[in-house]
PDB file of N, CA and C in Angstrom:
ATOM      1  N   UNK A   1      82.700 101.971 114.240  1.00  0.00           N
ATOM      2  CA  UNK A   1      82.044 102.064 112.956  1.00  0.00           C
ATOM      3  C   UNK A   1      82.343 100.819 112.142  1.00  0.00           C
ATOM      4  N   UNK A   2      81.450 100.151 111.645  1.00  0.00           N
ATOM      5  CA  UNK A   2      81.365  99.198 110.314  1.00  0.00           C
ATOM      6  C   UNK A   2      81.623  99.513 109.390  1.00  0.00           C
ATOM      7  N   UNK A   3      82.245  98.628 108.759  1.00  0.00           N
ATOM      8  CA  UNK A   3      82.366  98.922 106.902  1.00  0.00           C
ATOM      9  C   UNK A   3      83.163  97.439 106.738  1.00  0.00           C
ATOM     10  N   UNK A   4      82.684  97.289 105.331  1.00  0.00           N
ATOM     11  CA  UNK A   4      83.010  95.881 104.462  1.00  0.00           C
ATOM     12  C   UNK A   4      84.147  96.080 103.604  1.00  0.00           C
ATOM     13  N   UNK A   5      84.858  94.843 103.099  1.00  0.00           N
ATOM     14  CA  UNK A   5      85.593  94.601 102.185  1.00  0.00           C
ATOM     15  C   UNK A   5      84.870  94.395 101.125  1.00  0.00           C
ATOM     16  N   UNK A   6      85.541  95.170  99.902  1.00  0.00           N
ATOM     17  CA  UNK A   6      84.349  94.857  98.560  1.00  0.00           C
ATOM     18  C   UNK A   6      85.575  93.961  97.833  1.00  0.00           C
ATOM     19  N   UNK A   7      84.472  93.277  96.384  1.00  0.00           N
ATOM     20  CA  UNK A   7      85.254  91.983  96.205  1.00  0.00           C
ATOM     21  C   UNK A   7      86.848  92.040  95.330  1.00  0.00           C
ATOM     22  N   UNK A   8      87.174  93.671  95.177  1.00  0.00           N
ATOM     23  CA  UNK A   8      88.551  93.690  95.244  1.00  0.00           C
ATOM     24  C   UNK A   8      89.072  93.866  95.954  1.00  0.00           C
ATOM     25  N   UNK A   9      88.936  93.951  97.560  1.00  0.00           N
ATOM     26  CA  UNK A   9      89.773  94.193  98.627  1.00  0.00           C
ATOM     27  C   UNK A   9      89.856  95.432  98.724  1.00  0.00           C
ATOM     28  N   UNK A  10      89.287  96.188  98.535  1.00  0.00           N
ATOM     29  CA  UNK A  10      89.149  97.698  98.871  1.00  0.00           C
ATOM     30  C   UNK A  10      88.149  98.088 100.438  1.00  0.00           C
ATOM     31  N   UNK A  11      88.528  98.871 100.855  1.00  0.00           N
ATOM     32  CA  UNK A  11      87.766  98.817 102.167  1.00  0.00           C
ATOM     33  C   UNK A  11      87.191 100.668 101.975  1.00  0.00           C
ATOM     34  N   UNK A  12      86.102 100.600 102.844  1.00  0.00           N
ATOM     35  CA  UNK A  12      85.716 102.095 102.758  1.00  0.00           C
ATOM     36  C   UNK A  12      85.648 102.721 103.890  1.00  0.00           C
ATOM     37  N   UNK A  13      86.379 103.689 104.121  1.00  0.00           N
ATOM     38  CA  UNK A  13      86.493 104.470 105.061  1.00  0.00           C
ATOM     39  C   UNK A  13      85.475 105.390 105.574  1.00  0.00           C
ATOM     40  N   UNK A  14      84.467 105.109 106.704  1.00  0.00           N
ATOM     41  CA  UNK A  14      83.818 106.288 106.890  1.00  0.00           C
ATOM     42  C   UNK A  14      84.041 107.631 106.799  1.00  0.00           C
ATOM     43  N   UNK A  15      83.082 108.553 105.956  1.00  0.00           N
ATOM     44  CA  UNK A  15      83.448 109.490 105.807  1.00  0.00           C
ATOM     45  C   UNK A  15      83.332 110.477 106.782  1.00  0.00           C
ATOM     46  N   UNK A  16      83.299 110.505 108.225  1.00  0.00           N
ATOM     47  CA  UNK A  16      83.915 111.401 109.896  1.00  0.00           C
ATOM     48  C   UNK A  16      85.231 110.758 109.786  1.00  0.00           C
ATOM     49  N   UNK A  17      85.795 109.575 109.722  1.00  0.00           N
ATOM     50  CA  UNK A  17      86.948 109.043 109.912  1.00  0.00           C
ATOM     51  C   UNK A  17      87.639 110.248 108.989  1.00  0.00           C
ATOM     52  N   UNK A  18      87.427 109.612 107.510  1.00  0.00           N
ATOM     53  CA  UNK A  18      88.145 110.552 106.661  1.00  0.00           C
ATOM     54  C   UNK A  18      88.732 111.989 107.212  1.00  0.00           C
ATOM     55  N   UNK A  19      87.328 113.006 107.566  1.00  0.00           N
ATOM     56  CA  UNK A  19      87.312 114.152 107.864  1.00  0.00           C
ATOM     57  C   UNK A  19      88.118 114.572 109.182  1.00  0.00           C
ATOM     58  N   UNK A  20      88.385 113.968 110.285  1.00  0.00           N
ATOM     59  CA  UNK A  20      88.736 113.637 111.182  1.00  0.00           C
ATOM     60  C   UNK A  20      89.913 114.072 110.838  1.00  0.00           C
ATOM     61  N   UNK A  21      90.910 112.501 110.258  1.00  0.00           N
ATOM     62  CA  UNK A  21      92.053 112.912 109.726  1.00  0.00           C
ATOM     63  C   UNK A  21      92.731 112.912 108.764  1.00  0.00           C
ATOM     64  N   UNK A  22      91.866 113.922 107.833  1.00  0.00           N
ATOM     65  CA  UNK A  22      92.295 114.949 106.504  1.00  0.00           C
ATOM     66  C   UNK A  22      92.519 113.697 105.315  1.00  0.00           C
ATOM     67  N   UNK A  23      92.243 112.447 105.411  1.00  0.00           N
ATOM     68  CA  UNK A  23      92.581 111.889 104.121  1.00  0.00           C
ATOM     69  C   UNK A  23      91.561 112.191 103.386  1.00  0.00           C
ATOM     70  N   UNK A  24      92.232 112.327 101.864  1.00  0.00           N
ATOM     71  CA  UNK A  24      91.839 112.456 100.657  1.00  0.00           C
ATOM     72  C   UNK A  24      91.811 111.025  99.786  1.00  0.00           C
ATOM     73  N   UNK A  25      91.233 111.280  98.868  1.00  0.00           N
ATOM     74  CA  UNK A  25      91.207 110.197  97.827  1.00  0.00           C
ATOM     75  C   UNK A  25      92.891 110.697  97.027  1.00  0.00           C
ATOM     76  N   UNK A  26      93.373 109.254  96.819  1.00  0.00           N
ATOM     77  CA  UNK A  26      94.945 109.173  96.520  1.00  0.00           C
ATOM     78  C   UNK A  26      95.683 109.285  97.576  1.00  0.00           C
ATOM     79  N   UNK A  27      95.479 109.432  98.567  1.00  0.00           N
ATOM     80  CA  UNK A  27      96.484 109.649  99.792  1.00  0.00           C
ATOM     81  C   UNK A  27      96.952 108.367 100.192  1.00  0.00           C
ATOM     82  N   UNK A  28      98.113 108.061 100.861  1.00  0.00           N
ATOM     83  CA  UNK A  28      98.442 106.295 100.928  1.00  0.00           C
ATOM     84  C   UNK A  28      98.836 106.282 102.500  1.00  0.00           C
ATOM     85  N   UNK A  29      98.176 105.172 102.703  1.00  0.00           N
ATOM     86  CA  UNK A  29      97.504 104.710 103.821  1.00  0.00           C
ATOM     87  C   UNK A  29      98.642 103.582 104.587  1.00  0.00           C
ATOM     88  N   UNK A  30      99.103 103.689 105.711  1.00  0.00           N
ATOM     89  CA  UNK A  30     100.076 102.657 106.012  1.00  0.00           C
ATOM     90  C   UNK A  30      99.459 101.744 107.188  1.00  0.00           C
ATOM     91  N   UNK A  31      99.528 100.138 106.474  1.00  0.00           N
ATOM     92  CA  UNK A  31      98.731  98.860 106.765  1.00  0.00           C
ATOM     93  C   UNK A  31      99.589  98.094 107.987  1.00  0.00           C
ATOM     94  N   UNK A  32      99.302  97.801 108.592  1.00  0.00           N
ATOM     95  CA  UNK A  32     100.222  97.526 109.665  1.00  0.00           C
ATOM     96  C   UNK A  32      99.508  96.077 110.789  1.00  0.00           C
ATOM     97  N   UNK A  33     100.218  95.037 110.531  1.00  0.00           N
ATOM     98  CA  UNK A  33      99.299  94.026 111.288  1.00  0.00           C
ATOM     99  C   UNK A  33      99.671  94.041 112.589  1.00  0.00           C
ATOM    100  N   UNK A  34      98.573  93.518 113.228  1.00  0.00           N
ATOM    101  CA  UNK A  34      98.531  93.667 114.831  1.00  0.00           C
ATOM    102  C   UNK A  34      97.807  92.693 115.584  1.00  0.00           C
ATOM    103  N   UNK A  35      98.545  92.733 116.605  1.00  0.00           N
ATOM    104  CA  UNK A  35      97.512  90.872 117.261  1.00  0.00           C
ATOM    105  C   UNK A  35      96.258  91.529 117.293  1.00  0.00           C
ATOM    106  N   UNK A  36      95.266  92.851 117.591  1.00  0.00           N
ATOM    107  CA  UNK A  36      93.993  92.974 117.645  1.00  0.00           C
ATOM    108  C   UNK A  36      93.561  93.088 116.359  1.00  0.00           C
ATOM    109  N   UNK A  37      94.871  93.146 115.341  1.00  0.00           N
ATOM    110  CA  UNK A  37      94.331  93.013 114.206  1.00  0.00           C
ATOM    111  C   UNK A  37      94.293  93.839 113.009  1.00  0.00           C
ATOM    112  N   UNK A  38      94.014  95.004 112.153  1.00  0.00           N
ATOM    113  CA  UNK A  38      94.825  95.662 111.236  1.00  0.00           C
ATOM    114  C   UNK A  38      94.537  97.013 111.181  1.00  0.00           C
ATOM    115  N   UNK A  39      95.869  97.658 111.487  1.00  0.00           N
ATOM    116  CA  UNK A  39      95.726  99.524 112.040  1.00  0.00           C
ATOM    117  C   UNK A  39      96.421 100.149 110.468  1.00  0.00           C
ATOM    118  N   UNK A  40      95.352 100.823 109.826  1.00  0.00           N
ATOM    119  CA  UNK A  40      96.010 102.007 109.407  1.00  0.00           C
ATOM    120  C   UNK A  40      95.892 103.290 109.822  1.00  0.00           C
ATOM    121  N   UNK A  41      96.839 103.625 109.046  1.00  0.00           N
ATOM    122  CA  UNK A  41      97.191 105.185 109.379  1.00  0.00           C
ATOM    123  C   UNK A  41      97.750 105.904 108.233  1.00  0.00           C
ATOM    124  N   UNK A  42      97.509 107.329 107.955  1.00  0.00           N
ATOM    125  CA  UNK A  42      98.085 107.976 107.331  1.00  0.00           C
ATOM    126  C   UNK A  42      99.215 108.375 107.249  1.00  0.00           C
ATOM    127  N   UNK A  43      99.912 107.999 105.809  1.00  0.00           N
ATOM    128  CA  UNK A  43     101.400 108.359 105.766  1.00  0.00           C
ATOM    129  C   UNK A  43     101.858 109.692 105.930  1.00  0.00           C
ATOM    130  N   UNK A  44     102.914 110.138 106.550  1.00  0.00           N
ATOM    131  CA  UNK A  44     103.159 111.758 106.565  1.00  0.00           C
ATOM    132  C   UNK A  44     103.510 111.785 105.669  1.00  0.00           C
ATOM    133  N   UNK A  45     102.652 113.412 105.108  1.00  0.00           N
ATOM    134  CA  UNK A  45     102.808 114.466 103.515  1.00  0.00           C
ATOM    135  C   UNK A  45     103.407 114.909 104.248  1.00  0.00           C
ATOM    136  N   UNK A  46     104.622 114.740 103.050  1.00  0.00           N
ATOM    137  CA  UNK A  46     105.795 116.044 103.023  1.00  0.00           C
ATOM    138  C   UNK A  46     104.859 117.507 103.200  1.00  0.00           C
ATOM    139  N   UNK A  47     105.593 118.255 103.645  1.00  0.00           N
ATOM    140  CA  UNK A  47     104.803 119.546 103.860  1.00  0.00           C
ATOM    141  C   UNK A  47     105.638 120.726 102.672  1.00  0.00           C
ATOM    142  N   UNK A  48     104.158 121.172 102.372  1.00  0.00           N
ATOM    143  CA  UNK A  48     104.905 122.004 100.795  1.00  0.00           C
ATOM    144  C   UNK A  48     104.620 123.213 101.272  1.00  0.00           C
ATOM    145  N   UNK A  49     105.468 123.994 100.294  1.00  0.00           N
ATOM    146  CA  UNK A  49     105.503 125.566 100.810  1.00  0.00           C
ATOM    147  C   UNK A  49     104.843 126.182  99.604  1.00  0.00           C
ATOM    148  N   UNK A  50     103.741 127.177 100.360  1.00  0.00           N
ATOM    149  CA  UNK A  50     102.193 127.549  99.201  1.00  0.00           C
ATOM    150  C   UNK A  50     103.133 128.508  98.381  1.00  0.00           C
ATOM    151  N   UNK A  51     102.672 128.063  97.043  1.00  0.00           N
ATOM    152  CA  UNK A  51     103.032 128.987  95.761  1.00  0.00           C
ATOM    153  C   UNK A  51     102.216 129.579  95.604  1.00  0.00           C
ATOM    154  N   UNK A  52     102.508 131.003  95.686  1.00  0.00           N
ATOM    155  CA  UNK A  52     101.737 132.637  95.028  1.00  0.00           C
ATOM    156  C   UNK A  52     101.922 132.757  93.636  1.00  0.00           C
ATOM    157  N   UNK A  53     101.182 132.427  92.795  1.00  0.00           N
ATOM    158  CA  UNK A  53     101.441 132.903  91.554  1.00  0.00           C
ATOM    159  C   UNK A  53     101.649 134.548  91.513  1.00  0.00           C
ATOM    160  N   UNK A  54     102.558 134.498  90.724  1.00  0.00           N
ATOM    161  CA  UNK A  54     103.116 135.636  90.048  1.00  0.00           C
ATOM    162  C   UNK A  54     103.586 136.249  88.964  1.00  0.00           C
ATOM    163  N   UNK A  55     103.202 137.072  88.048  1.00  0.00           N
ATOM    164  CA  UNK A  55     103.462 137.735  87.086  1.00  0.00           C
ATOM    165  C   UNK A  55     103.900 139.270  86.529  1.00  0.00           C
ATOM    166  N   UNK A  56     104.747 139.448  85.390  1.00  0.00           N
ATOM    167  CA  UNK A  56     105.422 140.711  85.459  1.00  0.00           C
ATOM    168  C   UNK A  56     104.176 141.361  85.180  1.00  0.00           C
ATOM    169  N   UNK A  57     103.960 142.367  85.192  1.00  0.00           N
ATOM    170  CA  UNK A  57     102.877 143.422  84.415  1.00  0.00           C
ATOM    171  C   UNK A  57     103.473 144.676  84.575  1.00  0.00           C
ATOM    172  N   UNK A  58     102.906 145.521  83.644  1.00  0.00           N
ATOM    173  CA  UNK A  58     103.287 146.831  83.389  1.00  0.00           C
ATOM    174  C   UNK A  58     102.316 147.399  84.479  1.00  0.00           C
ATOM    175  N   UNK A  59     103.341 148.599  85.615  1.00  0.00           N
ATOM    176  CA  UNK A  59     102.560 149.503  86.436  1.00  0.00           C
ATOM    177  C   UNK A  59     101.799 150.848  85.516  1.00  0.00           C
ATOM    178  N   UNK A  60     100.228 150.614  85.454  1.00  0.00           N
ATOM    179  CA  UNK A  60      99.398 151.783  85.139  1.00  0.00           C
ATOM    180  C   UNK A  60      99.914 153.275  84.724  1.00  0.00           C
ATOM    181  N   UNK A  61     100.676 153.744  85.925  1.00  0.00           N
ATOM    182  CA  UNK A  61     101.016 155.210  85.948  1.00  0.00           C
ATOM    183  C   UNK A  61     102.422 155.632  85.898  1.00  0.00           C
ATOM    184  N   UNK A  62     103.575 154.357  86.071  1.00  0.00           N
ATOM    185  CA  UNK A  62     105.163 154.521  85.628  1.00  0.00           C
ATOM    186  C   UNK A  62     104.951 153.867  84.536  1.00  0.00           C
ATOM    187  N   UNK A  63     104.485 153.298  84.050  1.00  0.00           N
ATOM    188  CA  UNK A  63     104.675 152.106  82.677  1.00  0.00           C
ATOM    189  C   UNK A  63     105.562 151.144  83.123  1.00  0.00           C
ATOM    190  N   UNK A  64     106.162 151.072  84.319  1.00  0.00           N
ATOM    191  CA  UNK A  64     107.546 150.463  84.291  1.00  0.00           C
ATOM    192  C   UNK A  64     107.142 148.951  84.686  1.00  0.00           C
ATOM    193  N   UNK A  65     107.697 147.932  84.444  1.00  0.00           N
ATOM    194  CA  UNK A  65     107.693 146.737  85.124  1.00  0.00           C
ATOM    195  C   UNK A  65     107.658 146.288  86.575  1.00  0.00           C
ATOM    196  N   UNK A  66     106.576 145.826  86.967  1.00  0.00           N
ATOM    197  CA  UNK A  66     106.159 145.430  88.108  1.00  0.00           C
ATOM    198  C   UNK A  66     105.989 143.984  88.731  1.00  0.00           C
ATOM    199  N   UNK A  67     106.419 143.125  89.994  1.00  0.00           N
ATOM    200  CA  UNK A  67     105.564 141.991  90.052  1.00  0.00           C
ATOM    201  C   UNK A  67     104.002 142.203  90.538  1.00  0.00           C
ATOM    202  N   UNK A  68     103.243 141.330  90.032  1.00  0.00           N
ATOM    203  CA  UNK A  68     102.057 141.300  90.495  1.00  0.00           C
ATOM    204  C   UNK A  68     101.679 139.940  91.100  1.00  0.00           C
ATOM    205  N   UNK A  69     101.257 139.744  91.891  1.00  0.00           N
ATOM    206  CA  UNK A  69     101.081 138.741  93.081  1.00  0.00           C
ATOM    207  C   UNK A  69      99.819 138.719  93.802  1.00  0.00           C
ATOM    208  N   UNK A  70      98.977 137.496  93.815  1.00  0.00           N
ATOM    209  CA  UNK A  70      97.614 136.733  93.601  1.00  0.00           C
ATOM    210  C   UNK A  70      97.547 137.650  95.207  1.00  0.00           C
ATOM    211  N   UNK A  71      95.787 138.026  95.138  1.00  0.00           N
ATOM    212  CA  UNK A  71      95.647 138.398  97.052  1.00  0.00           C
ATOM    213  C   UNK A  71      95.949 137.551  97.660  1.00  0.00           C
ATOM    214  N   UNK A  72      95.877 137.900  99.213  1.00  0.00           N
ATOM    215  CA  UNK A  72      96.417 136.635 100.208  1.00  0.00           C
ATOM    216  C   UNK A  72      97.893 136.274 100.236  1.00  0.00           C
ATOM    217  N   UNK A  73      98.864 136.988  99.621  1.00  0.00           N
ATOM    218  CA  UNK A  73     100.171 136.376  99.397  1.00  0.00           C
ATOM    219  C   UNK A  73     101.060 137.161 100.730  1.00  0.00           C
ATOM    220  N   UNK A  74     102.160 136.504 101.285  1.00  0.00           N
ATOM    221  CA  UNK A  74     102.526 137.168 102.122  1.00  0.00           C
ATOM    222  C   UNK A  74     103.716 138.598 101.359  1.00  0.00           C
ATOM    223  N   UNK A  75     103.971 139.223 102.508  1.00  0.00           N
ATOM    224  CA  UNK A  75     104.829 140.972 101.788  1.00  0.00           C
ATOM    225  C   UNK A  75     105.713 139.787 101.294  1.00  0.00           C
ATOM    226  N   UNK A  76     106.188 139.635 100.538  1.00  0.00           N
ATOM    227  CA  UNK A  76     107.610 139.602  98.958  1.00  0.00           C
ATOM    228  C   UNK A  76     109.255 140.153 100.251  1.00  0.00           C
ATOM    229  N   UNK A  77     110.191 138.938 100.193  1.00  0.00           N
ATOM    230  CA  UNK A  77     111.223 139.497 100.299  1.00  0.00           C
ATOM    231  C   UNK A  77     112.394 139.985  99.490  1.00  0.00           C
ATOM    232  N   UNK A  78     113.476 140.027  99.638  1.00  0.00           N
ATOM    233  CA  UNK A  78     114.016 140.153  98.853  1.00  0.00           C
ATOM    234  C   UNK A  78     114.501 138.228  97.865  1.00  0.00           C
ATOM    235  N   UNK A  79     114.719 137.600  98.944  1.00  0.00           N
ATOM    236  CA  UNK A  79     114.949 135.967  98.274  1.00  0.00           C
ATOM    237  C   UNK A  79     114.434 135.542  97.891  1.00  0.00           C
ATOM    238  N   UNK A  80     112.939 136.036  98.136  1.00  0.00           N
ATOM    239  CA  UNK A  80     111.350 135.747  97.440  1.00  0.00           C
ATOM    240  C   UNK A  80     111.211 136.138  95.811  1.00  0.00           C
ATOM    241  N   UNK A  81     111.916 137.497  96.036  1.00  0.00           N
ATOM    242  CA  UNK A  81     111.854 137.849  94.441  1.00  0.00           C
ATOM    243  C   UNK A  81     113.349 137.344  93.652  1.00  0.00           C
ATOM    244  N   UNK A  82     114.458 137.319  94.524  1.00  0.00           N
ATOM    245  CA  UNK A  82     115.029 136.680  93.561  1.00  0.00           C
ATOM    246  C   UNK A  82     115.380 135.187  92.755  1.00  0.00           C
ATOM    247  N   UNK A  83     114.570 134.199  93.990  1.00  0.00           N
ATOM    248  CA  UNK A  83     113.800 133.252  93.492  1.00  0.00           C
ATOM    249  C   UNK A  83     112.778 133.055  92.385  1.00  0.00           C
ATOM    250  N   UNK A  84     112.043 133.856  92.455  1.00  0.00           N
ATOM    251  CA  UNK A  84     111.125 134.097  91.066  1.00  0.00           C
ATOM    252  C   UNK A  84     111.749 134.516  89.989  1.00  0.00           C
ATOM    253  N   UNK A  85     112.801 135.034  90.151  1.00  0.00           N
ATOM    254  CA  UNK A  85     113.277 135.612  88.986  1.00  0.00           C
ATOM    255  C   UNK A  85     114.612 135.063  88.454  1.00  0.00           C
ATOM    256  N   UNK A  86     114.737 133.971  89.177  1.00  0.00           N
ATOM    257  CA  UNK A  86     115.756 132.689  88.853  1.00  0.00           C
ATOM    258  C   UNK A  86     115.051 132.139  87.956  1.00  0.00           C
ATOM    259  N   UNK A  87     113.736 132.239  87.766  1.00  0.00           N
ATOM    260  CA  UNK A  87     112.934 130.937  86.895  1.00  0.00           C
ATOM    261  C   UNK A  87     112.321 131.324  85.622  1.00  0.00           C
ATOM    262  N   UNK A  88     113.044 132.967  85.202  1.00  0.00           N
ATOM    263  CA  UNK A  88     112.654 134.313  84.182  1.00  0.00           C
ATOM    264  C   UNK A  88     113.519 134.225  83.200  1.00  0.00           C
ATOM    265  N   UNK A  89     112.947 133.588  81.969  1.00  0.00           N
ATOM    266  CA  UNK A  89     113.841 133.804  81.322  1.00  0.00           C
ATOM    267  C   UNK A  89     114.661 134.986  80.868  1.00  0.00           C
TER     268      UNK A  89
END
């Protein structure tokens, strides 16, 4: 695939390349010279661990205090909740 240098030195990445491998716009790119000439590659993202939002709410039919936790979240352990509730005032 072709693509040009524009006149700030920015280069454009086909967008299958992109998709291919997962870069985003802001992602940083590592430049690397080579006798055939210049290889990038994507820097490894730290890998983050998905945050479930969560909030106290009152349960409907005890009144009592409950967590409530976004669908899709995995079952709640016990270090799970007392992590969240390290951060309660």
């Amino acid at each position: 695939m072709d693509t040009k240098v524009s006149v700030k030195g920015n280069v454009m990445l086909p967008t299958s390349l992109r998709r291919q491998l997962g870069i985003k716009a802001g992602d940083e790119l590592k430049a690397e010279l080579r006798d055939e000439g210049i290889l990038l590659s994507p820097k490894a993202k730290p890998k983050r661990k998905k945050r479930y939002k969560t909030r106290i709410a009152t349960d409907p039919i005890t009144g009592m205090a409950v967590l409530d936790v976004e669908d899709g979240a995995p079952e709640l352990t016990n270090e799970m909740v007392r992590e969240m509730l390290a951060d309660f005032p």
